[in-house]
C-alpha atoms as a PDB file:
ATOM      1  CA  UNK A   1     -59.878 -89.209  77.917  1.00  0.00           C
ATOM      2  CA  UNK A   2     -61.928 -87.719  75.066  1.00  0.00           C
ATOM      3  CA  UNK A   3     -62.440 -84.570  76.576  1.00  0.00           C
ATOM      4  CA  UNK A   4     -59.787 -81.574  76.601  1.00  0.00           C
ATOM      5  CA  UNK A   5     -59.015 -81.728  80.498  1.00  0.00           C
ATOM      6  CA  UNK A   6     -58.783 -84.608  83.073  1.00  0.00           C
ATOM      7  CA  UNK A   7     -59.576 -84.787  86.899  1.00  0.00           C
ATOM      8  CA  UNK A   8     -57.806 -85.081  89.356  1.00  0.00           C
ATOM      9  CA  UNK A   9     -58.144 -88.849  89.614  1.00  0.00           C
ATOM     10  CA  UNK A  10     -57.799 -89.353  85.667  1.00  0.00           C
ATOM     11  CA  UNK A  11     -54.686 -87.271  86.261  1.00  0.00           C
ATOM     12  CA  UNK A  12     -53.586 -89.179  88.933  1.00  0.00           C
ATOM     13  CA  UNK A  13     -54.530 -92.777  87.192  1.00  0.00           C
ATOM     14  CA  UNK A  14     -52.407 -91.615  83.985  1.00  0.00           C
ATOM     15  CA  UNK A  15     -48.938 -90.897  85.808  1.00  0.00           C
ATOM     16  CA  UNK A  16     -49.570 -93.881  88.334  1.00  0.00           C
ATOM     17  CA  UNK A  17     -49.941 -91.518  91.201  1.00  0.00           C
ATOM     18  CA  UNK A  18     -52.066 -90.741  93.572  1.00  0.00           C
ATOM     19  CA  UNK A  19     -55.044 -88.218  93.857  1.00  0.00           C
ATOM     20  CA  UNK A  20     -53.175 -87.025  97.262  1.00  0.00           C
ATOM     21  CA  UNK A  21     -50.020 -86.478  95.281  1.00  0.00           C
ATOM     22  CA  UNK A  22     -52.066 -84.495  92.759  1.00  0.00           C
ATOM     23  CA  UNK A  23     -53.232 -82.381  95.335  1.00  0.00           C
ATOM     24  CA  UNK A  24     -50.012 -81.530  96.603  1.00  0.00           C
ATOM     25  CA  UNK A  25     -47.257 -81.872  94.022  1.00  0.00           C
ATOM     26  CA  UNK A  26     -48.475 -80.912  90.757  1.00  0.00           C
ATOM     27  CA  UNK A  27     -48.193 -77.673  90.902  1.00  0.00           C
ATOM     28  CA  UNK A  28     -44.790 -77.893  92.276  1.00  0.00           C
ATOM     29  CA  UNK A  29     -43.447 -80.054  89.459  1.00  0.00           C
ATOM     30  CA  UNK A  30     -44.976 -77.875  87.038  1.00  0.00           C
ATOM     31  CA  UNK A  31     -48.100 -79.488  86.077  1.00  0.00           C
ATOM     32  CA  UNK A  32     -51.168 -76.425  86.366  1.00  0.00           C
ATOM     33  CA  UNK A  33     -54.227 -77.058  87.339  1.00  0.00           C
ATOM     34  CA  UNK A  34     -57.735 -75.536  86.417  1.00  0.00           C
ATOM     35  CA  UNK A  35     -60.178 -74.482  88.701  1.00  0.00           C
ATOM     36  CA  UNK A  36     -63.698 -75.190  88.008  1.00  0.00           C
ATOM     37  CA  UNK A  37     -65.950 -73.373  90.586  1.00  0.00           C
ATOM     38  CA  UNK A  38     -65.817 -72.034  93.454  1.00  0.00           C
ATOM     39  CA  UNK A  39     -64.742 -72.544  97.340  1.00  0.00           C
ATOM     40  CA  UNK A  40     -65.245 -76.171  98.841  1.00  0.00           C
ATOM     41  CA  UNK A  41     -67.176 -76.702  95.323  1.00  0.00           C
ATOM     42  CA  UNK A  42     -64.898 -76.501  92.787  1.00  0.00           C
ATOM     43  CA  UNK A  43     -62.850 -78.908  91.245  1.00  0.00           C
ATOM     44  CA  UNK A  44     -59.260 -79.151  89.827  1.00  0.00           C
ATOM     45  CA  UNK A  45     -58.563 -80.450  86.408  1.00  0.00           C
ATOM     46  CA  UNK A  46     -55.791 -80.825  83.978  1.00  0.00           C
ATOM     47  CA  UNK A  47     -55.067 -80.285  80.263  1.00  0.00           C
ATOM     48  CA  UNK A  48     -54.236 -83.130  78.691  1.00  0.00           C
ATOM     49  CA  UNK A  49     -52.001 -82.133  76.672  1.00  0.00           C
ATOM     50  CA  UNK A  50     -50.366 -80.369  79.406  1.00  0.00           C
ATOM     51  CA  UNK A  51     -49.819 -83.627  81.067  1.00  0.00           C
ATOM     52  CA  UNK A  52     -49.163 -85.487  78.111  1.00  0.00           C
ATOM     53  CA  UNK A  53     -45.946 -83.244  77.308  1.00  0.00           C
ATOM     54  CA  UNK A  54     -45.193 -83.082  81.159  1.00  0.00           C
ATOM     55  CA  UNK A  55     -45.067 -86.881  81.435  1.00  0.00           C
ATOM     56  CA  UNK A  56     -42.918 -86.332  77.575  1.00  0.00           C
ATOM     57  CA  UNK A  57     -41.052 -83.655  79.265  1.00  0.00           C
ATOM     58  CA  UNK A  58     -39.980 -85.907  82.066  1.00  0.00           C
ATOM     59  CA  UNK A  59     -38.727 -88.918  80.190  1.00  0.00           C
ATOM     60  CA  UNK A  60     -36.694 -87.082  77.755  1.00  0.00           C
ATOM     61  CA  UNK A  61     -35.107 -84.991  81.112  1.00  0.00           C
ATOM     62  CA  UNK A  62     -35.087 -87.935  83.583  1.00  0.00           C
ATOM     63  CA  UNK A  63     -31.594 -89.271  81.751  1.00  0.00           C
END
């Protein structure tokens, strides 16, 4: 994870989910993804630091 943003699947690897949750959930749960592209062609990533202070976010909450 070198780069600034993750995929979907690096995403998904890094809070032992799955891609499908991803998909569906992390916008809900406050995680926002970046679109890359356009229509069928473009691809969702994450900030990782975003996710990295979600994930933070979560443990210090959880209780």
């Amino acid at each position: 994870m070198s780069s600034q943003f993750m995929t979907v699947k690096e995403t998904a690897e890094y809070l032992n989910m799955s891609a499908q949750w991803v998909y569906r959930e992390a916008a809900k749960v406050g995680l926002v993804p970046y679109r890359f592209g356009r229509g069928q062609n473009a691809k969702l990533q994450f900030k990782v630091a975003e996710v990295q202070a979600w994930v933070k976010q979560q443990r210090t909450s959880g209780g």
